[in-house]
N, C-alpha and C. Protein backbone atom coordinates (compact mmCIF):
# COMPACT_ATOMS: atom_id res chain seq x y z
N UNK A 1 5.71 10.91 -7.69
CA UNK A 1 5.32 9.63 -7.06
C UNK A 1 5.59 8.45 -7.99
N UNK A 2 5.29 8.65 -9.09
CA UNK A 2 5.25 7.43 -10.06
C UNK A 2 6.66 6.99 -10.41
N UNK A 3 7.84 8.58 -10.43
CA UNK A 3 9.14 8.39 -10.74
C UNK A 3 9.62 7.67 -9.36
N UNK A 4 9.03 8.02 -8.69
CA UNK A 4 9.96 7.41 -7.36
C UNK A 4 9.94 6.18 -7.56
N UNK A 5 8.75 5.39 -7.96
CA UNK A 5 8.88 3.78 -7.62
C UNK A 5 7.87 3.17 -8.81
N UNK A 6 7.81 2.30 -9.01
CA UNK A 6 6.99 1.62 -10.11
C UNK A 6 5.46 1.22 -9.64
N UNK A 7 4.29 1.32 -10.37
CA UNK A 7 3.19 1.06 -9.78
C UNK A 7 2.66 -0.30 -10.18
N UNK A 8 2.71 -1.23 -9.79
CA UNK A 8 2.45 -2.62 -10.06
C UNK A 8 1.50 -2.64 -9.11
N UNK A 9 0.10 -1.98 -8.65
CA UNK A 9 -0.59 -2.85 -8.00
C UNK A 9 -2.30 -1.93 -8.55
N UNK A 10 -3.29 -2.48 -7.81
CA UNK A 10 -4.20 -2.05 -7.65
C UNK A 10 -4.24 -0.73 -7.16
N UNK A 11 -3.22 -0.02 -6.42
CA UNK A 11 -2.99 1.46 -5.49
C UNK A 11 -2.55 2.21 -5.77
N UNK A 12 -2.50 3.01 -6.02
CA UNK A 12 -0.39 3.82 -6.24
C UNK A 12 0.23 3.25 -5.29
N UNK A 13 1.24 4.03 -5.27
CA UNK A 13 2.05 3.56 -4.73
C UNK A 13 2.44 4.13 -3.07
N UNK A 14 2.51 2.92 -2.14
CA UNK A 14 2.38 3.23 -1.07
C UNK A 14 3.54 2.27 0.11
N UNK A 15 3.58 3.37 1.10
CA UNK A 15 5.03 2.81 1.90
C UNK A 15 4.67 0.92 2.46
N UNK A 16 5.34 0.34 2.67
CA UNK A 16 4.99 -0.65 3.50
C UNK A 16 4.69 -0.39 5.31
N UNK A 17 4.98 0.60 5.75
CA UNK A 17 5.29 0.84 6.43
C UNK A 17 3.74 1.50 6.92
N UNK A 18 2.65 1.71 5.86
CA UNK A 18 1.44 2.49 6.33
C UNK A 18 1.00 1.90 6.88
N UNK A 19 0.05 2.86 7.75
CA UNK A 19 -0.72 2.31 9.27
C UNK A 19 -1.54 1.68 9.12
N UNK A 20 -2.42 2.24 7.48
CA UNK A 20 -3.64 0.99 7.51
C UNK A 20 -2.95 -0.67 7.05
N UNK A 21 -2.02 -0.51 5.84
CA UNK A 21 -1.38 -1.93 5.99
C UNK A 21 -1.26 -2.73 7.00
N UNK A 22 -0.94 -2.25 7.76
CA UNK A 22 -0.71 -3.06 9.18
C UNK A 22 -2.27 -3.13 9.82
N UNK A 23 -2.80 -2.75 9.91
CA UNK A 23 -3.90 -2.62 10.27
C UNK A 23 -4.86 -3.99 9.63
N UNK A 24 -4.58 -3.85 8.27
CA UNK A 24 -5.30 -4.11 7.16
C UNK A 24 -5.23 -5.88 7.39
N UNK A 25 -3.58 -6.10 7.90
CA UNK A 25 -3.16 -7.66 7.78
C UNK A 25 -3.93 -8.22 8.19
N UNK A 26 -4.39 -7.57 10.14
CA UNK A 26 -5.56 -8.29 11.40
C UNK A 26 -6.78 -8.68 10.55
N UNK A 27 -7.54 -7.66 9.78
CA UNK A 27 -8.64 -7.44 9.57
C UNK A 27 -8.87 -7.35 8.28
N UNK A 28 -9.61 -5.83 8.01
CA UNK A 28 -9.96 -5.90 6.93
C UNK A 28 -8.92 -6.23 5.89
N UNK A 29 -8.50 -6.29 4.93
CA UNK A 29 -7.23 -5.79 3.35
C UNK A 29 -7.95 -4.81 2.36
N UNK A 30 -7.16 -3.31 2.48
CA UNK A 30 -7.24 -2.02 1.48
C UNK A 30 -6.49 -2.88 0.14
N UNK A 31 -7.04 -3.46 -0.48
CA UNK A 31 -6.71 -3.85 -2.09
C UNK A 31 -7.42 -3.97 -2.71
């Protein structure tokens, strides 16, 4: 996971594409 992509955030590392992201924009934010 870590080789795949660089971890620059509060998370590991995670697709843009996850359901709660999108989710997250409306409402709550997972950060």
């Amino acid at each position: 996971p870590e080789d795949e992509a660089p971890v620059q955030g509060p998370l590991p590392y995670e697709p843009d594409d996850a359901p709660w992201k999108k989710s997250s924009e409306s409402g709550i934010r997972k950060l």
